[in-house]
N, C-alpha and C. Protein backbone atom coordinates (compact mmCIF):
# COMPACT_ATOMS: atom_id res chain seq x y z
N UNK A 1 145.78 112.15 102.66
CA UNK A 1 147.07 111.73 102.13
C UNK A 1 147.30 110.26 102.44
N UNK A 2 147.74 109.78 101.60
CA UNK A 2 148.13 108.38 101.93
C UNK A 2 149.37 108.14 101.22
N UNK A 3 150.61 107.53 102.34
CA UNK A 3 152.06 107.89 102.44
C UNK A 3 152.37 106.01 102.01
N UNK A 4 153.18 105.65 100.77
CA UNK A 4 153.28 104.50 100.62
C UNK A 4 154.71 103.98 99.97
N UNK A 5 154.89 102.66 100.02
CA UNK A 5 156.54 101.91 99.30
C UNK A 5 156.09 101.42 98.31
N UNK A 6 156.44 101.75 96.97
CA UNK A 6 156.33 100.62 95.85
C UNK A 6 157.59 99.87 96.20
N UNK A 7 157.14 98.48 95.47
CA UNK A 7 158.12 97.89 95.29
C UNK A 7 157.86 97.59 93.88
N UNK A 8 159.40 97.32 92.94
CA UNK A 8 159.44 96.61 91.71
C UNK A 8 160.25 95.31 91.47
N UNK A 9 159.79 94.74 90.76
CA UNK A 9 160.94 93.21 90.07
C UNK A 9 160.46 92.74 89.23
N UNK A 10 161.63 92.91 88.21
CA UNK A 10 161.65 92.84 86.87
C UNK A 10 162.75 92.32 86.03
N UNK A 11 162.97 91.24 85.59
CA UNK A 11 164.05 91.14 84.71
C UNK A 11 163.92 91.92 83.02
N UNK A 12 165.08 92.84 82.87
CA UNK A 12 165.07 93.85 81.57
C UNK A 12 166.58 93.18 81.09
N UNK A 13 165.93 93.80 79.45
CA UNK A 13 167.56 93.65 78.82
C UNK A 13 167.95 95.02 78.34
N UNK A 14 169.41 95.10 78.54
CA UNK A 14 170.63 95.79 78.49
C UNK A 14 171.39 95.53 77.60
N UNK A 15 171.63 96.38 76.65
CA UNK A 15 172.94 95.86 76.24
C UNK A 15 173.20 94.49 75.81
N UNK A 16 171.98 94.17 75.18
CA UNK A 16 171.89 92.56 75.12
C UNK A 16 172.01 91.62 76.19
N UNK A 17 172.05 91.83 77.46
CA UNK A 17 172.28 91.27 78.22
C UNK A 17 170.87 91.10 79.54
N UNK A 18 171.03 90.19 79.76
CA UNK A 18 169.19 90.36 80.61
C UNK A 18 170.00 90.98 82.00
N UNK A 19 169.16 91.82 83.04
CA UNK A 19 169.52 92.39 84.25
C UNK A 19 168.60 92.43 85.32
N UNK A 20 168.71 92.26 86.13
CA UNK A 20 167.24 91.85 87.32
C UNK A 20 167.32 93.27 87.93
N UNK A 21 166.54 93.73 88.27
CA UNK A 21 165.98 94.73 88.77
C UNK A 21 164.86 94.93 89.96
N UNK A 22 165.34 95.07 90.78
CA UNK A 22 164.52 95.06 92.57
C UNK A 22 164.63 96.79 92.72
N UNK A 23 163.95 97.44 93.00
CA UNK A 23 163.80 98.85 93.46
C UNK A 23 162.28 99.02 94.38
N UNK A 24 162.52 99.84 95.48
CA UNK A 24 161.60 100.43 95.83
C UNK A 24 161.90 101.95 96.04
N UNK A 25 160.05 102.58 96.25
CA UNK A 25 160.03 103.91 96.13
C UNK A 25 159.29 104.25 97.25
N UNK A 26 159.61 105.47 97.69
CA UNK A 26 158.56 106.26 98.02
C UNK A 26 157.60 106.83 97.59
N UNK A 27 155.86 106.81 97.86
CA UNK A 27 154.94 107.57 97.52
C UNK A 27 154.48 108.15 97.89
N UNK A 28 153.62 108.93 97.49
CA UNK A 28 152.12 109.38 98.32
C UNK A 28 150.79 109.82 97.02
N UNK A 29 149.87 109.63 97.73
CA UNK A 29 148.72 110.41 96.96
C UNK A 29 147.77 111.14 98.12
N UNK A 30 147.04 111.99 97.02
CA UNK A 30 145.83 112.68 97.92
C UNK A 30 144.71 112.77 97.31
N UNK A 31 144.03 113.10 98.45
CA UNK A 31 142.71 113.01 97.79
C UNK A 31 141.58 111.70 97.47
N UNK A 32 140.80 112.01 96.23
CA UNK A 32 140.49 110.71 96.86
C UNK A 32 141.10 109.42 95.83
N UNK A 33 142.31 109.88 95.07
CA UNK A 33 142.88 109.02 94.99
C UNK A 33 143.69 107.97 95.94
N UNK A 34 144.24 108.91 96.72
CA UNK A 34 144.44 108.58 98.30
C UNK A 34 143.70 107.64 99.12
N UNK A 35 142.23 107.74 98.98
CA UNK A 35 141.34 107.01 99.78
C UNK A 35 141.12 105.68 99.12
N UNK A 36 141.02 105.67 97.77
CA UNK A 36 140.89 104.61 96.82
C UNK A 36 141.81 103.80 97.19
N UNK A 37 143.59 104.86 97.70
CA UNK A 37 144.68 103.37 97.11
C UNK A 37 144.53 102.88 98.97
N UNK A 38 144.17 103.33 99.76
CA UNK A 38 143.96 102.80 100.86
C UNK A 38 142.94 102.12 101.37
N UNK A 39 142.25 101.42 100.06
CA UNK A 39 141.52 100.51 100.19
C UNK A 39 142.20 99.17 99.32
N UNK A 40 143.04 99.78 98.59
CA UNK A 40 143.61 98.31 97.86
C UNK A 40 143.88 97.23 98.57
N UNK A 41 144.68 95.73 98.44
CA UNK A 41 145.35 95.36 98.61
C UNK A 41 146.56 95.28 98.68
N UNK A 42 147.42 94.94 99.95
CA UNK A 42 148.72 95.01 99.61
C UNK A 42 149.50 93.62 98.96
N UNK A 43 150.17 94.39 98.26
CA UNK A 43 150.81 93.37 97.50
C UNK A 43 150.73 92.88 96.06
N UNK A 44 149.81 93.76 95.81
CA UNK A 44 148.81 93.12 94.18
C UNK A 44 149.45 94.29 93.29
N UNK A 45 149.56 93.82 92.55
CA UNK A 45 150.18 94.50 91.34
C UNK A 45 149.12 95.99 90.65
N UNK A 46 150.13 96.76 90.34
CA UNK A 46 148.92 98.16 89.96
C UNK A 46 149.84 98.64 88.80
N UNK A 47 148.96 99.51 87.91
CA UNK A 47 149.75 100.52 86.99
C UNK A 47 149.60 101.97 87.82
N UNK A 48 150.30 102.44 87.69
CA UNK A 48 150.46 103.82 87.99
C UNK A 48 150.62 104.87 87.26
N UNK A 49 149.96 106.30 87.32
CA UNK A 49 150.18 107.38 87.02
C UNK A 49 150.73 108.42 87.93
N UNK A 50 151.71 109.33 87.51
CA UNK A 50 151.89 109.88 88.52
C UNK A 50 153.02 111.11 88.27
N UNK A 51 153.54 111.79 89.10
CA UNK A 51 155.03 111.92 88.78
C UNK A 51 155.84 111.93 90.00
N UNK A 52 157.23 112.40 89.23
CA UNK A 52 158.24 112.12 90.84
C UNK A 52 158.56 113.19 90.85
N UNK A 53 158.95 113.97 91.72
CA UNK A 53 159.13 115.02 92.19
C UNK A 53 160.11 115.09 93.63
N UNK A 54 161.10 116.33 93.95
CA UNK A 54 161.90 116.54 95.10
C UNK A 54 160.79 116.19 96.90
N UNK A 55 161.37 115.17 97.27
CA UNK A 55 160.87 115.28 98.43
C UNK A 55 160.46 116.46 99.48
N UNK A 56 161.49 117.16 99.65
CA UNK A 56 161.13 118.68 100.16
C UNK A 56 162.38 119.20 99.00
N UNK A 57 162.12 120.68 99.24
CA UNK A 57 162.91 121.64 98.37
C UNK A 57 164.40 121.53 98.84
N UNK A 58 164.97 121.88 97.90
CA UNK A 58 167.41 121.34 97.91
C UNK A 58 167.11 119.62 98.50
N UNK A 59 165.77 118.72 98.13
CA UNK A 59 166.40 117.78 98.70
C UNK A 59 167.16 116.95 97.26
N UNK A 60 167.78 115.53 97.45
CA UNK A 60 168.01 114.88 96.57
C UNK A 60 166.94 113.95 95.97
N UNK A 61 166.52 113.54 97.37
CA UNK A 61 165.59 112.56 97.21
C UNK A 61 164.07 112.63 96.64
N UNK A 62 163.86 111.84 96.15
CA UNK A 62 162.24 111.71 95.44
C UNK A 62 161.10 111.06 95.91
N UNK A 63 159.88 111.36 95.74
CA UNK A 63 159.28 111.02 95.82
C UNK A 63 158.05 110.70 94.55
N UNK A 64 157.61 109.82 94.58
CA UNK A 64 156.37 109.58 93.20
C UNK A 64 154.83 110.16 94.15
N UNK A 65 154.71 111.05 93.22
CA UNK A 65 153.15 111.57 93.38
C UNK A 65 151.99 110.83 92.70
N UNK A 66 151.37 109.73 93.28
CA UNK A 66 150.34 108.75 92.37
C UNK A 66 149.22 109.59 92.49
N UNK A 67 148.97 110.24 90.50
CA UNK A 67 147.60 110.70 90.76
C UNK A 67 146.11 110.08 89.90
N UNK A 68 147.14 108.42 89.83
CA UNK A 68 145.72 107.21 89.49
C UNK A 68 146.34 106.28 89.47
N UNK A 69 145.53 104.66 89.48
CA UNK A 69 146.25 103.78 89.56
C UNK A 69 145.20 102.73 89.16
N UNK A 70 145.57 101.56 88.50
CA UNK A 70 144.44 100.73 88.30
C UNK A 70 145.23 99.04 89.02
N UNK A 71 144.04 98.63 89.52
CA UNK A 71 144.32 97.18 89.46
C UNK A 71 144.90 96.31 88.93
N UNK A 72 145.83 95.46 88.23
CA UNK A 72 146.31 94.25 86.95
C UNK A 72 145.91 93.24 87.56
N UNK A 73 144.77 92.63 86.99
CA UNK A 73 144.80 91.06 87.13
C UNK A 73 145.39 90.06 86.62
N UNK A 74 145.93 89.26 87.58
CA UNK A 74 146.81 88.19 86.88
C UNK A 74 145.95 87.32 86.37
């Protein structure tokens, strides 16, 4: 398992209007996707597959299940 924070930032438009956008998440993966993303770099930009799902059961909170991810080179 490998337990991780995305972070995002992004300026989107709304409503015609542009809106900045900072969010982070909770992750995890397993397996040996898991082993892969714990060889990445931190900090470098990735696409993700995955889904989000209840952290534990009656919770509110989420978590993203990454089950691939690729590199983006700038």
């Amino acid at each position: 398992m490998c337990d991780c924070v995305l972070e995002h930032a992004s300026n989107q438009q709304e409503a015609g209007m542009e809106r900045q956008v900072l969010m982070r998440l909770a992750a995890i993966s397993a397996g040996k996707v898991a082993e892969q993303l714990s060889n990445a770099s931190l900090g470098k930009p990735l696409r993700l597959d995955g889904f989000l799902a209840q952290r534990r059961r009656n919770s509110t909170s989420v978590v993203f299940h990454i089950t691939a991810f690729e590199l983006i080179e700038d």
